[in-house]
C-alpha atoms as a PDB file:
ATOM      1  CA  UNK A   1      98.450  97.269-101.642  1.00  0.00           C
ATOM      2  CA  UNK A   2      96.564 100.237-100.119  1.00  0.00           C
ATOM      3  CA  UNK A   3      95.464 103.367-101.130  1.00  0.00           C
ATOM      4  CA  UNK A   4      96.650 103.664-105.428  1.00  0.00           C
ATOM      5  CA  UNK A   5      97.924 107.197-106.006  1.00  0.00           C
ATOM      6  CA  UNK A   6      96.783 108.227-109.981  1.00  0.00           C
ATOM      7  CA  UNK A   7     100.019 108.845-112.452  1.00  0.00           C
ATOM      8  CA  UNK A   8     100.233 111.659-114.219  1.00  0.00           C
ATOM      9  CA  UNK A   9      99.365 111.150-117.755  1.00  0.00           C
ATOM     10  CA  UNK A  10     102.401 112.003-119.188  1.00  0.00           C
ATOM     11  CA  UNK A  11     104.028 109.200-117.536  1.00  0.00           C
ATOM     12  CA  UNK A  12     102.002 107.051-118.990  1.00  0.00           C
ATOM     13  CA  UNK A  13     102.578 108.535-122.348  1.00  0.00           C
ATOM     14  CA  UNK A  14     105.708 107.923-121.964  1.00  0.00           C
ATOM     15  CA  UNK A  15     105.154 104.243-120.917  1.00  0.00           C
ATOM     16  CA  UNK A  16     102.953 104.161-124.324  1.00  0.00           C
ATOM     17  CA  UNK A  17     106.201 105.413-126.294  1.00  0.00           C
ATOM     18  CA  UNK A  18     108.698 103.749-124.948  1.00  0.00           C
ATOM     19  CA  UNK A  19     106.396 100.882-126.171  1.00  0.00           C
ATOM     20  CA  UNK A  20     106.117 101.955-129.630  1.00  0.00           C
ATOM     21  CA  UNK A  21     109.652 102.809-129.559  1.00  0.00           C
ATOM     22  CA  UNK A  22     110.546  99.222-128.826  1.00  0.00           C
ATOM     23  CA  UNK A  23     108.179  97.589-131.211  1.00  0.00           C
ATOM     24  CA  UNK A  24     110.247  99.644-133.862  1.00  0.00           C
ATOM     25  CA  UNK A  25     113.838  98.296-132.917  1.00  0.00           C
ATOM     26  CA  UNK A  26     112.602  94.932-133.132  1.00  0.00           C
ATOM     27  CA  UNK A  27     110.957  93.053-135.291  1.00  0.00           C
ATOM     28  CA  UNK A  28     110.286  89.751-133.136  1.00  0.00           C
ATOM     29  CA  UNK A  29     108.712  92.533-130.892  1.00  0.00           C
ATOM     30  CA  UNK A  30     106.254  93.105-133.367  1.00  0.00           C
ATOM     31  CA  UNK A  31     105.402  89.627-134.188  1.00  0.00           C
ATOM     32  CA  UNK A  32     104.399  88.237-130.958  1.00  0.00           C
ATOM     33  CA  UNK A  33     103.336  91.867-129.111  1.00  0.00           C
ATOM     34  CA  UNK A  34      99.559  92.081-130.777  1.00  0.00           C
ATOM     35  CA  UNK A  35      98.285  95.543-131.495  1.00  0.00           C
ATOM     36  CA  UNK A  36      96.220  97.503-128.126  1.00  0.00           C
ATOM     37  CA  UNK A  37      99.106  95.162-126.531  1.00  0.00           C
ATOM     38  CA  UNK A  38     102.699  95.774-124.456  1.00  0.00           C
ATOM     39  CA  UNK A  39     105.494  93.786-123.068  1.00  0.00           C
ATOM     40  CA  UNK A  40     106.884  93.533-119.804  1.00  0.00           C
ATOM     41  CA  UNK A  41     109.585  91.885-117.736  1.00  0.00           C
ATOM     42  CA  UNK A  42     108.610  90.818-114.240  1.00  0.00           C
ATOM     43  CA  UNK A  43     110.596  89.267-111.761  1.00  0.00           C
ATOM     44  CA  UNK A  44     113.061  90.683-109.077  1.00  0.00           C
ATOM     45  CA  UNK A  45     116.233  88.539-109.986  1.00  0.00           C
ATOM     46  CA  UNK A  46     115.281  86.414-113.215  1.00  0.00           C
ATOM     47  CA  UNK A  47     113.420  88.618-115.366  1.00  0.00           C
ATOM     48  CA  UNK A  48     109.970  86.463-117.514  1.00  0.00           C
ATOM     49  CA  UNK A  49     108.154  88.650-120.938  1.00  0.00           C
ATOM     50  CA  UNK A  50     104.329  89.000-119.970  1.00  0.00           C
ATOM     51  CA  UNK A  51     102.433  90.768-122.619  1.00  0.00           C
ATOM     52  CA  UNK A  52      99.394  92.637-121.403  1.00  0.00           C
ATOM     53  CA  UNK A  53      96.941  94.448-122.541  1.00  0.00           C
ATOM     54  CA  UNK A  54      97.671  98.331-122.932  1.00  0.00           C
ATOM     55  CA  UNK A  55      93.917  98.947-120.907  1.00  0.00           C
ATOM     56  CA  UNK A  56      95.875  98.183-117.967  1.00  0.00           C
ATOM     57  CA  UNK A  57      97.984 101.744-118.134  1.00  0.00           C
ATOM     58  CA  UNK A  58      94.986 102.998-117.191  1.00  0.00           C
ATOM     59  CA  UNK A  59      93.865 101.372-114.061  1.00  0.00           C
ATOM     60  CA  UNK A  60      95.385 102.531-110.482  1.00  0.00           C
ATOM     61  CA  UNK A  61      96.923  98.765-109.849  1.00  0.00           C
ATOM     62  CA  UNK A  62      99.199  98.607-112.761  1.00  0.00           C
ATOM     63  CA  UNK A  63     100.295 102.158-112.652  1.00  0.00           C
ATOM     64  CA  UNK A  64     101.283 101.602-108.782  1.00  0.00           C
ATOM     65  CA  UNK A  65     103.543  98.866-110.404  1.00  0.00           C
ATOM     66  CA  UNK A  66     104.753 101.272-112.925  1.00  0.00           C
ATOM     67  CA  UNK A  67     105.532 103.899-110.011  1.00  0.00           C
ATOM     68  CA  UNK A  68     107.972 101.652-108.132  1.00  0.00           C
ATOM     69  CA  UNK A  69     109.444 100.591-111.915  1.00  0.00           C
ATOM     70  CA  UNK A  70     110.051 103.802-112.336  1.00  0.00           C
ATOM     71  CA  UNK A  71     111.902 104.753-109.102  1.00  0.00           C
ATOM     72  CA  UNK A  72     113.754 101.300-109.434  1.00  0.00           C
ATOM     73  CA  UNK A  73     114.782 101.666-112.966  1.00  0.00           C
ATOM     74  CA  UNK A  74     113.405 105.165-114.592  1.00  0.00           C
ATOM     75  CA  UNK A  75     113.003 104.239-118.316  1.00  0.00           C
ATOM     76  CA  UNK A  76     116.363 103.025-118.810  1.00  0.00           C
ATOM     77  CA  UNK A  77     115.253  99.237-118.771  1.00  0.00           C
ATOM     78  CA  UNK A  78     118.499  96.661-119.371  1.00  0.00           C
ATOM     79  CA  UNK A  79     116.006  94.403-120.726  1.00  0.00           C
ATOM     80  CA  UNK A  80     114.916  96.323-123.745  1.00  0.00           C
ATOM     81  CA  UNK A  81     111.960  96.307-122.702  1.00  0.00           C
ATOM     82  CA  UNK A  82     109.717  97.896-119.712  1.00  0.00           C
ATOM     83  CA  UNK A  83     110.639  95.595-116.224  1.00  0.00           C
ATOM     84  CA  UNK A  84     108.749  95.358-113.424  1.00  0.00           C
ATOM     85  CA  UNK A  85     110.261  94.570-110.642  1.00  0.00           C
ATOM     86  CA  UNK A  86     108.231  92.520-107.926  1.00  0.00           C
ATOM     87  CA  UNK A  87     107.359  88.677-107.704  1.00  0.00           C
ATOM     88  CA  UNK A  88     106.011  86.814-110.166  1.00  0.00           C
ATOM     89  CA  UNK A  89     102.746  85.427-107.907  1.00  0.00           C
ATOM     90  CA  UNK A  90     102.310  89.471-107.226  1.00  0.00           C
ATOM     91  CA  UNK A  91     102.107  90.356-110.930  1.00  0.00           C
ATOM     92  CA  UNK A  92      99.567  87.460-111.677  1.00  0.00           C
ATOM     93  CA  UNK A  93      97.371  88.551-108.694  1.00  0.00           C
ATOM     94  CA  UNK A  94      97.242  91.933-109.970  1.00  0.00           C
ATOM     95  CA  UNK A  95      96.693  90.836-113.427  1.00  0.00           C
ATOM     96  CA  UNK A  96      93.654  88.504-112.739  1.00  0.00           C
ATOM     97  CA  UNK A  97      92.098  90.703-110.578  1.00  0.00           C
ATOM     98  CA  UNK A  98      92.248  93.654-113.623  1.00  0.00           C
ATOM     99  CA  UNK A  99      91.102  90.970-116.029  1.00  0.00           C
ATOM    100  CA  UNK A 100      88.232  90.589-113.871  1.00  0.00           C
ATOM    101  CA  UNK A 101      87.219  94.073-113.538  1.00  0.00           C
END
C-alpha cells in the first residue's frame, strides 16, 4: 500500500460504537471479545472473526482497511459484525507489521 490518507475521527468513533453496540446484542460477543479489544470479519468470499486490538484504529494501516470497508459495505455489515474485505495473507501482513511497531 502507498501513501495512508488519516480518517477523520469521527469515523473512527463510529467504528468504536458500532463495536460497543455489538458487544451489547450479544453476549458470546462479550465473552470471547476482551476489553481495549474488537472483532472483525476478513475475507473477500468466506468471511473468518479476528479480534484485534482497538490500538490499531489508530494507526494509518488499519484505517486504510477501514476506508475501503467502508466504501464496500458502509456500516451495514451482514455479518454482525465489522468485515473487512481483502485476503486473509493481506490482513495478517498488516497485522504483524502493527504488532511490531
Amino acid at each position: 500500500m502507498g501513501l495512508m490518507m488519516r480518517l477523520p475521527s469521527s469515523l473512527i468513533s463510529n467504528v468504536k460504537g458500532f463495536s460497543r453496540l455489538n458487544s451489547y446484542r450479544s453476549r458470546n460477543y462479550r465473552r470471547d471479545v476482551p476489553k481495549g479489544h474488537l472483532a472483525v470479519y476478513v475475507g473477500l468470499n468466506e468471511k473468518r472473526r479476528f479480534v484485534v486490538p482497538m490500538a490499531y484504529l489508530e494507526q494509518p494501516l488499519f484505517q486504510e482497511l477501514l476506508r475501503q470497508s467502508e466504501e464496500e459495505f458502509g456500516f451495514d455489515h451482514s455479518m454482525g459484525g465489522l468485515t473487512i474485505s481483502c485476503q486473509e495473507d493481506e490482513f495478517f501482513k498488516i497485522t504483524a507489521q502493527l504488532h511490531a511497531a
